[in-house]
Protein backbone atom coordinates (compact mmCIF):
# COMPACT_ATOMS: atom_id res chain seq x y z
CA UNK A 1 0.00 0.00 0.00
CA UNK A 2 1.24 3.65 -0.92
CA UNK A 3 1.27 5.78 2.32
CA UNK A 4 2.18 8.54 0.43
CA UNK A 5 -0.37 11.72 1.69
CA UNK A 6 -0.38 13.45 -1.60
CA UNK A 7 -1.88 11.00 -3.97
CA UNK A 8 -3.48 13.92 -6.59
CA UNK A 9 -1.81 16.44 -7.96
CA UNK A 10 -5.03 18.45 -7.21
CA UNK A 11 -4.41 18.41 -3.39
CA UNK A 12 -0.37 19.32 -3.77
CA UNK A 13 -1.64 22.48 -6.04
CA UNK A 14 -4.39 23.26 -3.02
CA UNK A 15 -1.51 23.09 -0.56
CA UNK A 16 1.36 25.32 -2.75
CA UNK A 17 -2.22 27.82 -3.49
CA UNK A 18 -2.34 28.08 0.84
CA UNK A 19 1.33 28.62 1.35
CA UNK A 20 1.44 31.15 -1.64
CA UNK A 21 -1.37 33.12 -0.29
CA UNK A 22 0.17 33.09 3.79
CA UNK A 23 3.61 33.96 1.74
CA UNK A 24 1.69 36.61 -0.09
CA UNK A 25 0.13 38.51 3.19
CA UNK A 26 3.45 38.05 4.90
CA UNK A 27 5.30 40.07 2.77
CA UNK A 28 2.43 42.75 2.40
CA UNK A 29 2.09 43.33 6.50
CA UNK A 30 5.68 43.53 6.22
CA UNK A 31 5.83 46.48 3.69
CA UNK A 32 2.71 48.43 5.64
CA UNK A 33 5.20 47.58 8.77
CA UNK A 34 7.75 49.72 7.07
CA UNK A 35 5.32 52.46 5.62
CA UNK A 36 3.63 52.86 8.94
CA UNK A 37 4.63 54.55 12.20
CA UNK A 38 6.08 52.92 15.31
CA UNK A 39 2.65 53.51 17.30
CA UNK A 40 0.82 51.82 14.78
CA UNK A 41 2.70 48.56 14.90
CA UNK A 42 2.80 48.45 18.36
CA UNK A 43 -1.24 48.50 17.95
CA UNK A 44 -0.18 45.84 15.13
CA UNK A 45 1.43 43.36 17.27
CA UNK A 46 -1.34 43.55 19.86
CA UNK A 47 -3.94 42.70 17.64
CA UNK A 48 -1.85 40.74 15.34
CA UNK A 49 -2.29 38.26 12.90
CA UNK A 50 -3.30 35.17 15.25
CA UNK A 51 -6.80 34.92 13.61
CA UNK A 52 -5.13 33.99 9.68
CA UNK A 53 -2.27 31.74 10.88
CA UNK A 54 -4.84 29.95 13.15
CA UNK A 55 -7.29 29.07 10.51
CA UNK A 56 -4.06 28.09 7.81
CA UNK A 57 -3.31 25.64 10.88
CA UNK A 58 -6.65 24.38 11.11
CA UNK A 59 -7.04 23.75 7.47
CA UNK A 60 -3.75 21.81 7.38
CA UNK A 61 -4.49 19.69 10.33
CA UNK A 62 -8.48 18.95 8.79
CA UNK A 63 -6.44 18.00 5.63
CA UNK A 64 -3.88 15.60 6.84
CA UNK A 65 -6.77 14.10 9.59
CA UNK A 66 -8.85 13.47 6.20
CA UNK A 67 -6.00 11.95 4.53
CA UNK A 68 -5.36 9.58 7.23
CA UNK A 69 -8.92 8.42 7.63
CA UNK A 70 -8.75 7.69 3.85
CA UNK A 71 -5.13 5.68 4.38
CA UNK A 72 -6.89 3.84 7.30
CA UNK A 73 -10.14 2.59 5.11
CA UNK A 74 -7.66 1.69 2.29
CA UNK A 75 -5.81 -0.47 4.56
CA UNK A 76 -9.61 -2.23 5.98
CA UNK A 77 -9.77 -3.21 2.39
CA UNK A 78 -6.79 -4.62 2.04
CA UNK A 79 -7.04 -6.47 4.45
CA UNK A 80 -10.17 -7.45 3.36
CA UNK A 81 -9.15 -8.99 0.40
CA UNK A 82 -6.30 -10.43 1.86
CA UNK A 83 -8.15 -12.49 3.39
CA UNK A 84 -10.54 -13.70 0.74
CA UNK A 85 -7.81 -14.63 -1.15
CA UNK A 86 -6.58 -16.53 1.57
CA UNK A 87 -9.84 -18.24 2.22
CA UNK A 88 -9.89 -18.78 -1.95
CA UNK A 89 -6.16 -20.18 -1.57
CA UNK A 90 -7.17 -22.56 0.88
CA UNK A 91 -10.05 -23.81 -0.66
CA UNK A 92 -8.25 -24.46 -3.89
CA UNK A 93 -5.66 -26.71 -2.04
CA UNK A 94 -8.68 -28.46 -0.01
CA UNK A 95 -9.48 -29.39 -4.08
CA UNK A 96 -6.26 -30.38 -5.33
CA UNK A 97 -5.65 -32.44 -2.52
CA UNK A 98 -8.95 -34.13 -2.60
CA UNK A 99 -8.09 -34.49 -6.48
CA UNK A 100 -4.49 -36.31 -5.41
CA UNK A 101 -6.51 -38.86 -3.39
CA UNK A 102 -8.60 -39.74 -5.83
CA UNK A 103 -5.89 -40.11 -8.48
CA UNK A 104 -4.16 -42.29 -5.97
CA UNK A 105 -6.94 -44.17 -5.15
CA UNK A 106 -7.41 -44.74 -9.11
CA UNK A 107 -3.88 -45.84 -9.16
CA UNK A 108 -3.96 -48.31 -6.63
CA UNK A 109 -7.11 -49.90 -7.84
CA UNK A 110 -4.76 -50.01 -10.96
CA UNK A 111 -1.99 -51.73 -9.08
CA UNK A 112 -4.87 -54.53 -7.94
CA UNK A 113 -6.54 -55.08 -11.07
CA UNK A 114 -2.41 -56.04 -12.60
CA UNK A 115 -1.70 -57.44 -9.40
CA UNK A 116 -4.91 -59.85 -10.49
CA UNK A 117 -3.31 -60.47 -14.01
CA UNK A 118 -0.18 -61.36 -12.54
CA UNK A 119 -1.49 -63.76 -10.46
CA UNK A 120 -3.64 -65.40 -13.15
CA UNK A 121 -0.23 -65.19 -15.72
CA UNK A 122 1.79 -66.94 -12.53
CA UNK A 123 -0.28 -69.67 -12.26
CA UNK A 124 -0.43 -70.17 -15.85
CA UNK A 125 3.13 -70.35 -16.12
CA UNK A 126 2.72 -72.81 -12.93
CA UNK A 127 0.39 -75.28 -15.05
CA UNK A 128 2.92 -75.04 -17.98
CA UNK A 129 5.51 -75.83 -15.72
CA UNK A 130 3.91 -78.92 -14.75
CA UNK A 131 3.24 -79.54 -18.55
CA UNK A 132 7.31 -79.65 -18.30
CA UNK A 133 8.23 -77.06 -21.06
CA UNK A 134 10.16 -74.73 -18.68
CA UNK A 135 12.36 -77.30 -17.21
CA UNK A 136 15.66 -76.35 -16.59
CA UNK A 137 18.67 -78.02 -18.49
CA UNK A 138 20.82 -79.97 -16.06
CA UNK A 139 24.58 -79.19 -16.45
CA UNK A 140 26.33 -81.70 -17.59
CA UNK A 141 30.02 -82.89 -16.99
CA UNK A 142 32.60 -81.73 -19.44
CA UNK A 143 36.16 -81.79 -19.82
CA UNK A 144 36.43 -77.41 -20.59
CA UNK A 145 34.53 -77.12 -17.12
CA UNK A 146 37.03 -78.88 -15.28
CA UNK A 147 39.82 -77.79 -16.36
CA UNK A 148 38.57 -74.29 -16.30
CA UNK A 149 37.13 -74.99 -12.63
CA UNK A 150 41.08 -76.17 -11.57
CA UNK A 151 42.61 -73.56 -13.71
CA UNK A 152 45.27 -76.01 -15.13
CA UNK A 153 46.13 -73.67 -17.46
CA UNK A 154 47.36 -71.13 -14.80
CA UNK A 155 49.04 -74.34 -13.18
CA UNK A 156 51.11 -75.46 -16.58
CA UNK A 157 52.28 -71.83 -16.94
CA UNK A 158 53.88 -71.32 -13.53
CA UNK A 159 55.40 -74.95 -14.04
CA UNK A 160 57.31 -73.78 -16.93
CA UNK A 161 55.17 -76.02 -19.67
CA UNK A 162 53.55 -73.24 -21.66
CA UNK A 163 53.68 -74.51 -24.45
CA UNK A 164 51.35 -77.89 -23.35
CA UNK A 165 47.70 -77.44 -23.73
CA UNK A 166 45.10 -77.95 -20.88
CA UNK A 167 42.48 -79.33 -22.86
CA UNK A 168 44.39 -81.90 -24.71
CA UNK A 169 46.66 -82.46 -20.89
CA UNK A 170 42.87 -83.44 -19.37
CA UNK A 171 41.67 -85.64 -23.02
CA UNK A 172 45.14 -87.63 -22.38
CA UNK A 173 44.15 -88.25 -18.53
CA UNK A 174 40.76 -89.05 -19.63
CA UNK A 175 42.30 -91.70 -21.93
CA UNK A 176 44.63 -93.48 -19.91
CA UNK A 177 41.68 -93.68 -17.30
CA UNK A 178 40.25 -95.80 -20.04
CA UNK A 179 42.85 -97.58 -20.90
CA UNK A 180 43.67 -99.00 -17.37
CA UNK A 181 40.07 -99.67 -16.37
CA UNK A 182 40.06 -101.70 -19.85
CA UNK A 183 43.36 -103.78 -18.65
CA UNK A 184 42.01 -104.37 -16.06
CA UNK A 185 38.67 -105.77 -16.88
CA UNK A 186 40.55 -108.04 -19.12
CA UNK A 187 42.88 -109.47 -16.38
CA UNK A 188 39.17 -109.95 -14.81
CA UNK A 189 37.66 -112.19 -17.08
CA UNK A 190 40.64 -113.71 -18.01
CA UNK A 191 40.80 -114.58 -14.29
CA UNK A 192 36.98 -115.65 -14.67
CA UNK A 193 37.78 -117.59 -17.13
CA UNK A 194 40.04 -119.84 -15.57
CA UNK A 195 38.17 -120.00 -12.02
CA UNK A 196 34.92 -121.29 -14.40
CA UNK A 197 32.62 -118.75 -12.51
CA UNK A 198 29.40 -117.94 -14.06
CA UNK A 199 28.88 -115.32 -16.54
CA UNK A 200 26.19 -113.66 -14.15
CA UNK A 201 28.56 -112.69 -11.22
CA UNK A 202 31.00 -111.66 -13.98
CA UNK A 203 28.82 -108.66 -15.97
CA UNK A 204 27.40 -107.45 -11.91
CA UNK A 205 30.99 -106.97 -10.65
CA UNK A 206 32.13 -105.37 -14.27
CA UNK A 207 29.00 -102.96 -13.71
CA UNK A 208 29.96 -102.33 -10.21
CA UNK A 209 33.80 -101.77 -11.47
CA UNK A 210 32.82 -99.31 -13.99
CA UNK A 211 30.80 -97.21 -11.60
CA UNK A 212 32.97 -96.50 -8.82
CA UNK A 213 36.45 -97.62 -9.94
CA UNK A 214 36.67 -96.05 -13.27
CA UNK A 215 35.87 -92.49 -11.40
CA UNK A 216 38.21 -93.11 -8.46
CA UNK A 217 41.41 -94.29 -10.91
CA UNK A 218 40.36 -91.08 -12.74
CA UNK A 219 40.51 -88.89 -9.49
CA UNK A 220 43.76 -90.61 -8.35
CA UNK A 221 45.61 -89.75 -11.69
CA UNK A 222 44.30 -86.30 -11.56
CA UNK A 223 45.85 -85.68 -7.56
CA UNK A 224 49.08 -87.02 -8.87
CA UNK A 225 48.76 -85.17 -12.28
CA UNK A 226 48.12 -82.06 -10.16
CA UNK A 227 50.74 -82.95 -7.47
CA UNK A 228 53.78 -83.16 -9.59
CA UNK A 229 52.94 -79.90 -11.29
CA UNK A 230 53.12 -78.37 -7.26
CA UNK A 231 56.41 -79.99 -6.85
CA UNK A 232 57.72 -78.42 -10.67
CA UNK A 233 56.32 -75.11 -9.57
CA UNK A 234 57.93 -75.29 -5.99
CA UNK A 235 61.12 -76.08 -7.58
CA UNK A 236 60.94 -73.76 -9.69
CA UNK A 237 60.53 -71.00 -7.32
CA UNK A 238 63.18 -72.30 -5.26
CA UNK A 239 66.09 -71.97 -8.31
CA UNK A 240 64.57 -68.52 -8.74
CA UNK A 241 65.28 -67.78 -5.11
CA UNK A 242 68.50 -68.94 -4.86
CA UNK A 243 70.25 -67.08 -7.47
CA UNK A 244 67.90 -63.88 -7.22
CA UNK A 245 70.18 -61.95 -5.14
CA UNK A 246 73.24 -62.01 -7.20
CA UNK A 247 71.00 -61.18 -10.40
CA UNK A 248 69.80 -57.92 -8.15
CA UNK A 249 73.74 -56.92 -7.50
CA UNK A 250 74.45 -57.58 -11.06
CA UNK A 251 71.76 -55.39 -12.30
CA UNK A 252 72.82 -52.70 -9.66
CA UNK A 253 76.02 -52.24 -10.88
CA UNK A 254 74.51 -51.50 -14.96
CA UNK A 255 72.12 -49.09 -12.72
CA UNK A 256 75.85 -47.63 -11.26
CA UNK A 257 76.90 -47.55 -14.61
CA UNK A 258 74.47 -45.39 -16.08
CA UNK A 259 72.33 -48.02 -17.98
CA UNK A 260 68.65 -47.26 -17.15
CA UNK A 261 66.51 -49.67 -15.41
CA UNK A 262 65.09 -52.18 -18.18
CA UNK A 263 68.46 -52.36 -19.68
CA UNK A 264 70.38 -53.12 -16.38
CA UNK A 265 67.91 -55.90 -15.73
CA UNK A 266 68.43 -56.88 -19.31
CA UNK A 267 72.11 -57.24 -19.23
CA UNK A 268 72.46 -58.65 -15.37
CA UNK A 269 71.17 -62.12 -17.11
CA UNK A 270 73.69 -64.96 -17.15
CA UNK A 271 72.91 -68.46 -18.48
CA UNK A 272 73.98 -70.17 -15.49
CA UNK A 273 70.60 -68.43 -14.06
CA UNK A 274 68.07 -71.75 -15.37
CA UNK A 275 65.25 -70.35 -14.95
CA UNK A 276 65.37 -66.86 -13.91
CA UNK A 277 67.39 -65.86 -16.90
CA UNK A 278 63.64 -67.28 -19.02
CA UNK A 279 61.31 -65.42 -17.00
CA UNK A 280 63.78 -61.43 -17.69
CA UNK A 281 63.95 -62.45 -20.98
CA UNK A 282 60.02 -62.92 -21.16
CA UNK A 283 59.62 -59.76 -18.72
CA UNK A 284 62.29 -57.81 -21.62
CA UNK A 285 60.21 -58.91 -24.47
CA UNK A 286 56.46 -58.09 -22.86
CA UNK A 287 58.16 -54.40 -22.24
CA UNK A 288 59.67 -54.36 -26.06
CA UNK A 289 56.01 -54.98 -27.18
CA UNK A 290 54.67 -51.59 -25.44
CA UNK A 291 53.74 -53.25 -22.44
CA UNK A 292 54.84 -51.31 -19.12
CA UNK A 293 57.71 -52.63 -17.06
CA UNK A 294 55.94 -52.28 -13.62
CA UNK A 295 52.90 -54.60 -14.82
CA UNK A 296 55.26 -57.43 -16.17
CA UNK A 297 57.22 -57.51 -13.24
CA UNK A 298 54.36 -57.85 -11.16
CA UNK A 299 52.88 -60.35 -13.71
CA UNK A 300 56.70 -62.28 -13.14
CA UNK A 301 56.25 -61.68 -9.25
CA UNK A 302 52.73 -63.19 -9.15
CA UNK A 303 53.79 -66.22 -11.36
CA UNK A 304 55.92 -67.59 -8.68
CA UNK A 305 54.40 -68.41 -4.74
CA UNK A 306 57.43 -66.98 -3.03
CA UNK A 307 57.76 -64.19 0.01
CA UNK A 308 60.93 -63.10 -0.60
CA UNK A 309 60.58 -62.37 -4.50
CA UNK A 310 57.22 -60.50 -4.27
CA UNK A 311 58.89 -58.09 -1.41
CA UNK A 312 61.85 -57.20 -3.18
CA UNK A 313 59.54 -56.76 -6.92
CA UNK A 314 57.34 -54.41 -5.00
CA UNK A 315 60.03 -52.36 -3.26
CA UNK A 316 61.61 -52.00 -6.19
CA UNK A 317 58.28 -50.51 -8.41
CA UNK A 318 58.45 -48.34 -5.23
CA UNK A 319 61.63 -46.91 -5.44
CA UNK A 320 61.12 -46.68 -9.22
CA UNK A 321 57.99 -44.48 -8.60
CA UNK A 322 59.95 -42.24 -6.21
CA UNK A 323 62.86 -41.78 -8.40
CA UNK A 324 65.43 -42.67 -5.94
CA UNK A 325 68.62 -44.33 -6.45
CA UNK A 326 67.95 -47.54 -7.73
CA UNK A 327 71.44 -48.87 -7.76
CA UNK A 328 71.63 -48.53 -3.87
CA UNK A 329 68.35 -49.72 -2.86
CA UNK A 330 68.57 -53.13 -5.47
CA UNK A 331 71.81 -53.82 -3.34
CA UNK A 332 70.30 -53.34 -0.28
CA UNK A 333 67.64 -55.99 -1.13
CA UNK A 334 70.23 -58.73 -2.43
CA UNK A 335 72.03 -58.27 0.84
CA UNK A 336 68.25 -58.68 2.97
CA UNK A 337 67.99 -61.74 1.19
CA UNK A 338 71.24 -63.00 1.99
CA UNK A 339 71.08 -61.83 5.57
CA UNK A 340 67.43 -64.10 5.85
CA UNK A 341 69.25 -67.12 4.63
CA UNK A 342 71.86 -67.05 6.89
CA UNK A 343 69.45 -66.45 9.64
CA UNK A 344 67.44 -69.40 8.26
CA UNK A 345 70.36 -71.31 8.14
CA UNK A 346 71.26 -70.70 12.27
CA UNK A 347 67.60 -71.13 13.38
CA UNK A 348 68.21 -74.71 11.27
CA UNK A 349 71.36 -75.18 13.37
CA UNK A 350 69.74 -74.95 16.54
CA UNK A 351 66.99 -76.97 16.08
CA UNK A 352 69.01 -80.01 15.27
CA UNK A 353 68.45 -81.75 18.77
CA UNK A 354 65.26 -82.02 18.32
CA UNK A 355 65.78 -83.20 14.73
CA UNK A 356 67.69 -85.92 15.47
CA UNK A 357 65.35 -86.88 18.30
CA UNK A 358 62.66 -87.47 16.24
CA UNK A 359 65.04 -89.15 13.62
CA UNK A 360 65.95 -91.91 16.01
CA UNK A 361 62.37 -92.37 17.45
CA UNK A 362 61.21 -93.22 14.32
CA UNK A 363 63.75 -94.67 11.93
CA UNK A 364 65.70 -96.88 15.30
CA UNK A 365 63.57 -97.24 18.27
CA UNK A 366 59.89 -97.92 16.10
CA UNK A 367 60.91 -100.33 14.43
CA UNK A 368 62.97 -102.20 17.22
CA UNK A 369 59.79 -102.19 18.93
CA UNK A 370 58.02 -103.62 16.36
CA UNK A 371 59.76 -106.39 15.93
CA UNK A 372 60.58 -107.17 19.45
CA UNK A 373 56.61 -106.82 19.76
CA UNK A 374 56.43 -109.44 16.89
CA UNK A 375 58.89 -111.84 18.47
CA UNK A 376 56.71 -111.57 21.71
CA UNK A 377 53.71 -112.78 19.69
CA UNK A 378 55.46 -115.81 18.42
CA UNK A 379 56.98 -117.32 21.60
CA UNK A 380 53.24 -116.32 23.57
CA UNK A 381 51.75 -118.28 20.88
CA UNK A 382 54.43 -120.79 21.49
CA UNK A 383 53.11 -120.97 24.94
CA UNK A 384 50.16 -121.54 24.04
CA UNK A 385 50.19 -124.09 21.67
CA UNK A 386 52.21 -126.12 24.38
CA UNK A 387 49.04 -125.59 26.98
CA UNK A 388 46.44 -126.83 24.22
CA UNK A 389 43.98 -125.28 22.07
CA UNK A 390 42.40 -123.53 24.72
CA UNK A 391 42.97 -122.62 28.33
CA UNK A 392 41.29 -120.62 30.57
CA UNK A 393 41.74 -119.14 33.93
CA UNK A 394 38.50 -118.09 36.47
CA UNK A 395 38.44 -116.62 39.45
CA UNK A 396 35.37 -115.35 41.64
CA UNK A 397 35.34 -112.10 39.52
CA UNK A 398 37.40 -112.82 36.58
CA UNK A 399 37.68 -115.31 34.17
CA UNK A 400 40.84 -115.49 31.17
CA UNK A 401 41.32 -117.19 28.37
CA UNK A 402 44.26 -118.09 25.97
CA UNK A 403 44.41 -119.22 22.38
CA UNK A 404 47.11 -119.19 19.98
CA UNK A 405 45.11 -118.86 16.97
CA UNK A 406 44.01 -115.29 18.38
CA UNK A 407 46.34 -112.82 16.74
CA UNK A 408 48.00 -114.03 13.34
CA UNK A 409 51.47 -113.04 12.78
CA UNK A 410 51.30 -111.85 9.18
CA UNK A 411 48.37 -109.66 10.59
CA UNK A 412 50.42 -108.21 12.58
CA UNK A 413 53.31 -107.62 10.36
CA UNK A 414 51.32 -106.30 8.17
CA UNK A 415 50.13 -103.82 10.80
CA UNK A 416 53.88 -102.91 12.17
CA UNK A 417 54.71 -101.88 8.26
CA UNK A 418 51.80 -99.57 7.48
CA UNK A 419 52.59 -97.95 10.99
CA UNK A 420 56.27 -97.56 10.33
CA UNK A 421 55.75 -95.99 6.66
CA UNK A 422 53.50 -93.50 8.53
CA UNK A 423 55.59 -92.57 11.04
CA UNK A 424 58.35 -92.51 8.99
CA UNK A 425 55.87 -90.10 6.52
CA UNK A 426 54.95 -87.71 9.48
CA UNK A 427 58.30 -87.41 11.16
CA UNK A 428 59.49 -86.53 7.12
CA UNK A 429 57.07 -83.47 7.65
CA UNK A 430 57.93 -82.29 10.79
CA UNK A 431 61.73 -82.50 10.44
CA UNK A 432 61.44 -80.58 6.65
CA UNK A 433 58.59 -77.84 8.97
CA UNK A 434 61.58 -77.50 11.59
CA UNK A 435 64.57 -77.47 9.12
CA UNK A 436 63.88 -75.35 6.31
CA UNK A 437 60.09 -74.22 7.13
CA UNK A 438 58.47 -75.87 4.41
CA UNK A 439 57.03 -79.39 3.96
CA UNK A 440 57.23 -79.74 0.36
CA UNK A 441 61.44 -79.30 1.03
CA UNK A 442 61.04 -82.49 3.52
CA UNK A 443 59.11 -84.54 0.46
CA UNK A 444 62.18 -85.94 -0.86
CA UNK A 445 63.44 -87.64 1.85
CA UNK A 446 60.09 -89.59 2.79
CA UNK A 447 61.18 -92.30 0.71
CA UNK A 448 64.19 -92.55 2.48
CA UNK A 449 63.12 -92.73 6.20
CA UNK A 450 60.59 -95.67 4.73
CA UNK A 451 62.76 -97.29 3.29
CA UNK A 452 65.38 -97.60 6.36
CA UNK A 453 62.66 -97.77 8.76
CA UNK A 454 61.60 -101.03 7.02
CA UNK A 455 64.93 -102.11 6.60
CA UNK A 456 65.56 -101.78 10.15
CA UNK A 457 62.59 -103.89 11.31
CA UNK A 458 63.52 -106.64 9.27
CA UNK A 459 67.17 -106.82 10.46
CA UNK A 460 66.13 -106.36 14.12
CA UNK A 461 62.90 -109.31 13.93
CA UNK A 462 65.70 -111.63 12.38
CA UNK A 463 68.42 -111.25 15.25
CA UNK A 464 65.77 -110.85 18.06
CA UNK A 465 64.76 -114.21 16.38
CA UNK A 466 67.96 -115.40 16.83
CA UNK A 467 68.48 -113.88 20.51
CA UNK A 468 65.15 -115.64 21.49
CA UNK A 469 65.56 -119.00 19.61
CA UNK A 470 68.22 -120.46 22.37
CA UNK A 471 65.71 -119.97 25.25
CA UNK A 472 62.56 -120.94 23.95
């Protein structure tokens, strides 16, 4: 609202008119002032000119009080209308919102009526589904899936034997599977043959053979398949290890030189490196191709298992992406790795007490048991035989009885050698864990520790035999 008193022009121009007019007077009193005589405006001044300025007051106060009354009913209307519009405004959103609820009422009698159709669709797919034309295709067994489930691929590369496929490696297990389970069926009914036993028992047991022993020769060849490539990939790593350190120094001193960092690793290869000297030369020819040297020596770090070659790959893409002297910090690493072998090398040295403890418990003292427990058996079943058949001791609460035909002795030879090879096995394992920290190092001298273990029980049975034979 505009609180502005002079809205017309008309009422400015009435006000300027007033002022002119008092202005006017003003200056004509004040020129009789001067024309007149002293008495006369001392008669002036008493009666003055109160009456004219009182009513120019009184006119200016009627105006303003009549343009404030005016301001005042302006502002009632306002307000007035203010508040229709409000009550309009209000009304209007009593509408829209009673419009929103029935659109969402609409909707959701939409969402039932689908909700229906999808129900009545759903169980028609249900009685086509029991018409069996959405049955789901069974997986079946394949050679690709295997090998892609075991990765044998991945396996053949860090064994060195790239160049061998997985596919056809699997076909040729597959296939000497076959041919074994066929020998053997042969040497079956070749043996049928000659013991004259019916046909019938023959083609059951041939089922029976085909169903469980052709798929456990199959998963035997495959653990051993898979076991040798863990013992070529172990080796492996293990020439890599040993002569990593002096290829590091080498390629420190090109670094010294001023050859940069590919070349220096280039050059520090000597043949009498095996299998390091392969993977830099397959690392030099990746980065000649535009690949970048920090992702093929990680790709050459994560090819091989081993602690002590992933550390020293990742230090150095570290120092690389630092820029610091590579020269120093590669001949830092080669002397870490040297310093860890030595240390391995004492910890080995001081754990050799209990080494050759558990050498001698099972190599000398098992299997001197074993056969002194043997020799026991024969002279109690000596004993025995001398009593009778049968003998047997009661008392009020317990009764015994003795029989030499209780325990056979090839039983229990039988017994003492599966127990010595797996002692012999287990005590392989622990001394290789103790020694070097690794049981796959202790896996080629199981065959060893059987095979004197075995020995050894033999040689002491026969001269405890001997011993015993003079007194019984």
């Amino acid at each position: 609202m505009n609180l502005n008193p002079f809205k017309n022009k008309k009422e400015k121009k009435e006000l300027q008119a007033l002022e002119d007019k008092l202005a006017g007077r003003t200056q004509e009193k004040e020129k009789e002032k001067a024309e007149q005589k002293p008495e006369e405006l001392k008669l002036e001044k008493k009666s003055g000119e109160q009456p004219a300025l009182a009513q120019v007051e009184k006119k200016k106060k009627w105006f303003f009080w009549k343009k404030e009354n005016k301001q005042k009913a302006e502002i009632k209307k306002d307000a007035k209308q203010d508040k229709h519009e409000t009550k309009i405004a209000k009304a209007e959103a009593r509408i829209k919102a009673a419009e929103k609820s029935k659109q969402e009422e609409k909707e959701i009698e939409d969402k039932i009526k689908k909700d229906k159709s999808l129900s009545k669709k759903f169980n028609q797919l249900k009685s086509l589904k029991s018409k069996d034309l959405f049955k789901k295709k069974k997986k079946k067994f394949s050679i690709r899936g295997f090998v892609k489930v075991i990765s044998l691929q991945n396996y053949l590369e860090k064994a060195g034997l790239e160049n061998t496929d997985a596919k056809q490696a699997a076909k040729k297990i597959f296939m000497i599977d076959i041919v074994l389970c066929l020998i053997l069926t042969a040497l079956v009914i070749i043996l049928n043959i000659y013991s004259h036993k019916g046909l019938a028992n023959l083609f059951i047991f041939l089922i029976g053979f085909w169903l469980t022993a052709f798929f456990l020769i199959l998963a035997l060849i495959w653990v051993g398949y898979l076991f040798y490539l863990d013992m070529k990939i172990f080796r492996r790593t293990r020439a890599v290890e040993e002569v990593f350190p002096d290829f590091l120094q080498l390629a420190s001193s090109n670094i010294s030189a001023g050859m940069p960092i590919d070349r220096a690793l280039w050059y520090a290869v000597r043949p009498g490196f095996g299998v390091l000297a392969k993977e830099i030369e397959t690392v030099a020819k990746n980065t000649m191709a535009g690949e970048d040297l920090g992702v093929a020596l990680t790709n050459f770090a994560d090819k091989y298992e081993s602690k002590t070659i992933k550390r020293s790959i990742s230090l150095l893409l570290e120092g690389m992406a630092a820029g610091g002297e590579m020269a120093d910090l590669l001949n830092k690493i080669s002397l870490d790795i040297e310093e860890t072998k030595i240390l391995k090398k004492e910890m080995a040295a001081n754990v050799t007490t209990y080494v050759i403890f558990i050498i001698f418990a099972t190599i000398i003292a098992a299997p001197v048991l074993f056969a002194l427990a043997t020799q026991l058996l024969v002279i109690i079943q000596g004993i025995t035989s001398k009593l009778g058949t049968t003998s047997t001791v009661s008392s009020s609460m317990f009764a015994f009885s003795f029989s030499g035909n209780s325990i056979k002795l090839s039983d229990f030879r039988l017994f003492s050698y599966l127990m010595l090879i797996i002692s012999s096995l287990s005590s392989a394992a622990i001394v290789s864990v103790i020694k070097k920290g690794r049981v796959k190092e202790g896996i080629s001298s199981i065959p060893s520790y059987i095979v004197v273990s075995v020995i050894l029980y033999t040689i002491a049975s026969i001269l405890i035999k001997g011993m015993f034979s003079g007194f019984f």
